[in-house]
C-alpha atoms as a PDB file:
ATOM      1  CA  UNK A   1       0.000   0.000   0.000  1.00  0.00           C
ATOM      2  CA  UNK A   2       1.574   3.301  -0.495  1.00  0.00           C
ATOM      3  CA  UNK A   3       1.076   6.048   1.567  1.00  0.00           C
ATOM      4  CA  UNK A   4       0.882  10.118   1.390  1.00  0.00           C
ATOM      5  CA  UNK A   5       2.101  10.725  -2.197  1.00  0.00           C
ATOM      6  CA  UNK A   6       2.463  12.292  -5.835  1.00  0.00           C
ATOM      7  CA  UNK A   7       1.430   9.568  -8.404  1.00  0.00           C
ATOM      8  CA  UNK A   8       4.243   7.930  -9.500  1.00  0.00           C
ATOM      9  CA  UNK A   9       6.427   8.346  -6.879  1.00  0.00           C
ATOM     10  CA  UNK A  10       7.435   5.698  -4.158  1.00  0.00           C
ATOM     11  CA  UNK A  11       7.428   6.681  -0.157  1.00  0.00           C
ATOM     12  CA  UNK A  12       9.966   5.977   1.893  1.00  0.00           C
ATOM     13  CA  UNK A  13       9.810   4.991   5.477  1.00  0.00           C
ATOM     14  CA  UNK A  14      12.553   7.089   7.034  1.00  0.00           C
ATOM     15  CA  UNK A  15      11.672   7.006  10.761  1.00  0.00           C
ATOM     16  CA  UNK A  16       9.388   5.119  13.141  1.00  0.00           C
ATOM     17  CA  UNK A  17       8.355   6.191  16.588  1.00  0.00           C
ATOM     18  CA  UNK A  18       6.545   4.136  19.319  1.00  0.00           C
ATOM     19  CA  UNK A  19       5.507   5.283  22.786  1.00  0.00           C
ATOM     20  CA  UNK A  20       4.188   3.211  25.016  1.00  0.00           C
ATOM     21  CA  UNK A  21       2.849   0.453  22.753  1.00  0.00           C
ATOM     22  CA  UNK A  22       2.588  -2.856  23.992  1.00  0.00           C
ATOM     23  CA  UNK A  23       6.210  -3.698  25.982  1.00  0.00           C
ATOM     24  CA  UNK A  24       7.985  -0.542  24.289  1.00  0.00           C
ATOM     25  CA  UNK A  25       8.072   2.600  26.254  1.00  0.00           C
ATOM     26  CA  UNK A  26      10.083   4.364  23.848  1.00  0.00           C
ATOM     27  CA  UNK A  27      11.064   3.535  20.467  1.00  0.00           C
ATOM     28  CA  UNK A  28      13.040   6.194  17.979  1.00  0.00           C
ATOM     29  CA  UNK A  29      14.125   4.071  14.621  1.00  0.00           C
ATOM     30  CA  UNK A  30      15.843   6.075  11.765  1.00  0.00           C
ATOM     31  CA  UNK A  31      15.650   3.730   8.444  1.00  0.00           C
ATOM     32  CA  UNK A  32      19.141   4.156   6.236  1.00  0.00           C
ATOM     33  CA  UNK A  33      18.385   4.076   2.682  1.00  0.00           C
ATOM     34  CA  UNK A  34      18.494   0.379   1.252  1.00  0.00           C
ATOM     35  CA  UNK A  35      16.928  -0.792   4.283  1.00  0.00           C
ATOM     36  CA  UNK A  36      15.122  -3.651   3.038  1.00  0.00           C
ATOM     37  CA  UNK A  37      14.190  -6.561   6.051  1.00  0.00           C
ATOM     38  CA  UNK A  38      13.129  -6.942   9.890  1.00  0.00           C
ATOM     39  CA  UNK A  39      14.848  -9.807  11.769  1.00  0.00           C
ATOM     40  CA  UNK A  40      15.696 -11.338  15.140  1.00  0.00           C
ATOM     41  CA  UNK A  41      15.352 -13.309  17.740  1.00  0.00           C
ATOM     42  CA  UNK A  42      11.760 -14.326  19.212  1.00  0.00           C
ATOM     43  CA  UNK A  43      10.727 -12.091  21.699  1.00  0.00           C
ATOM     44  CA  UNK A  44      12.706  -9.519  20.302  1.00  0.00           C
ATOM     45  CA  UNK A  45      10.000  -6.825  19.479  1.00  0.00           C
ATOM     46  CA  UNK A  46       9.341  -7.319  15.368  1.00  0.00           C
ATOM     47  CA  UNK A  47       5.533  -8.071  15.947  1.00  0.00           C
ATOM     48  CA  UNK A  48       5.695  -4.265  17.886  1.00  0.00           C
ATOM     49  CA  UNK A  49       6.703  -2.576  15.082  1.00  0.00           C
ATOM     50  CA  UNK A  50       4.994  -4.282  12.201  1.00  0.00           C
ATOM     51  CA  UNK A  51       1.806  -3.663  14.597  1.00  0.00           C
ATOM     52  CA  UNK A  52       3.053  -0.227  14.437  1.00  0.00           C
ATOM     53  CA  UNK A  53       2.923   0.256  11.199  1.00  0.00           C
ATOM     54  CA  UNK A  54      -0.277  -1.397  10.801  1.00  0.00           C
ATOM     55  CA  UNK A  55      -1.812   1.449  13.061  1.00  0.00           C
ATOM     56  CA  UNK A  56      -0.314   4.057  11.498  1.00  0.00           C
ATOM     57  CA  UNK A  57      -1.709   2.104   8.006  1.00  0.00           C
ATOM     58  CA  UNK A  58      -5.272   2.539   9.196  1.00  0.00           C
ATOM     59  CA  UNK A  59      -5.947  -0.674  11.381  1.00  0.00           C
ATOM     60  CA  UNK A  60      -7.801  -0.425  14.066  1.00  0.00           C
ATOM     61  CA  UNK A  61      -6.459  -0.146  17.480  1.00  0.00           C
ATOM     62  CA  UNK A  62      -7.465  -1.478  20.658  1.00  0.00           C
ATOM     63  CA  UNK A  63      -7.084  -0.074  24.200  1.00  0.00           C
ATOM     64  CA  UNK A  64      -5.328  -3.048  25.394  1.00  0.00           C
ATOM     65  CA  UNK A  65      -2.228  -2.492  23.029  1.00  0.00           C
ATOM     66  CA  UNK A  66      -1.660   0.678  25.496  1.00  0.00           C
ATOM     67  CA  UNK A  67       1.684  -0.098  27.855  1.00  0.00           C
ATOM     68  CA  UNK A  68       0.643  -1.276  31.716  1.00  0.00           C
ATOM     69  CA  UNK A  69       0.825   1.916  33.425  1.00  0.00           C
ATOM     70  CA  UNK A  70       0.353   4.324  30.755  1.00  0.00           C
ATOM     71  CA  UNK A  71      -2.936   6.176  29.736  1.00  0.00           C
ATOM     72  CA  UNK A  72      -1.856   6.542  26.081  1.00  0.00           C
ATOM     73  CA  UNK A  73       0.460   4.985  23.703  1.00  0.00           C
ATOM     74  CA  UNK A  74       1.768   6.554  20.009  1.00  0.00           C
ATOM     75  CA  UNK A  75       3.276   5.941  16.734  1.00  0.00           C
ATOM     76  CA  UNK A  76       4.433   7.874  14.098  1.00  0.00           C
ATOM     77  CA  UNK A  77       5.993   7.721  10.924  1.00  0.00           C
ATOM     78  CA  UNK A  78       7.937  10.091   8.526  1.00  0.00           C
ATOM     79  CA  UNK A  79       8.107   9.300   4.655  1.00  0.00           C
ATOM     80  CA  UNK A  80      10.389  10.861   2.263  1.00  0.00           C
ATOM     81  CA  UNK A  81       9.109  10.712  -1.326  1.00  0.00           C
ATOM     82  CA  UNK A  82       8.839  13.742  -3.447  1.00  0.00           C
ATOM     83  CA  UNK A  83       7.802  15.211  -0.153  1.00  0.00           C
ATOM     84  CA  UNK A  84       8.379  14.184   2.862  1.00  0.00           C
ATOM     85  CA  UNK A  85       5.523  13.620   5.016  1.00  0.00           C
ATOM     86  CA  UNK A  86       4.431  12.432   8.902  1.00  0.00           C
ATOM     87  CA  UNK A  87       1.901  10.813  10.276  1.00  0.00           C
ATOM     88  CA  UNK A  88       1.264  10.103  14.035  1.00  0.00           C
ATOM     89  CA  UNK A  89      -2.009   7.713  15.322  1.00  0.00           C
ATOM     90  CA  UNK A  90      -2.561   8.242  19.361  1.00  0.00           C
ATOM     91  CA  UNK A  91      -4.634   5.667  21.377  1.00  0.00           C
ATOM     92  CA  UNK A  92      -6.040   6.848  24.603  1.00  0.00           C
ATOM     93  CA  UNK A  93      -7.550   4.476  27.599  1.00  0.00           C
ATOM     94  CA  UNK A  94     -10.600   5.774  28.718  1.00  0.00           C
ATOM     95  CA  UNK A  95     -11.959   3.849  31.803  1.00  0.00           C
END
């Protein structure tokens, strides 16, 4: 799916930030250019991020993805394309 852009052009993922999502308090990724696949070990956070994405894709999001002891929980993106552009998805418990 491509995101936020000129037709034509491809967007680039060029950062990812996640805040209190799931396990991750605090999460600042800059992408280099060729950056191309997500590995590790299990346990080692990959389904976080790729959820991340998916939120900041349009999926819905559910209360219980918020961090224990946190009242909200964040990601955002940047894209560099033609233009570079940002988009940031908040989740809020309400009780």
């Amino acid at each position: 799916m491509m995101i936020d852009q000129a037709p034509g052009m491809s967007a680039v993922l060029t950062l990812l930030r996640i805040r209190n999502l799931a396990l991750v308090e605090e999460l600042e990724w800059q992408l280099e250019p060729g950056f191309v696949a997500i590995t590790g070990e299990t346990g080692a956070g990959k389904s976080i991020i790729i959820g991340a994405l998916q939120l900041l894709l349009g999926e819905r999001a559910d209360k219980s993805l918020i961090r224990a002891a946190a009242s909200r929980a964040s990601a955002a993106r940047c894209n560099a394309g033609n233009r570079v552009t940002a988009r940031t998805h908040w989740m809020v418990a309400t009780t």
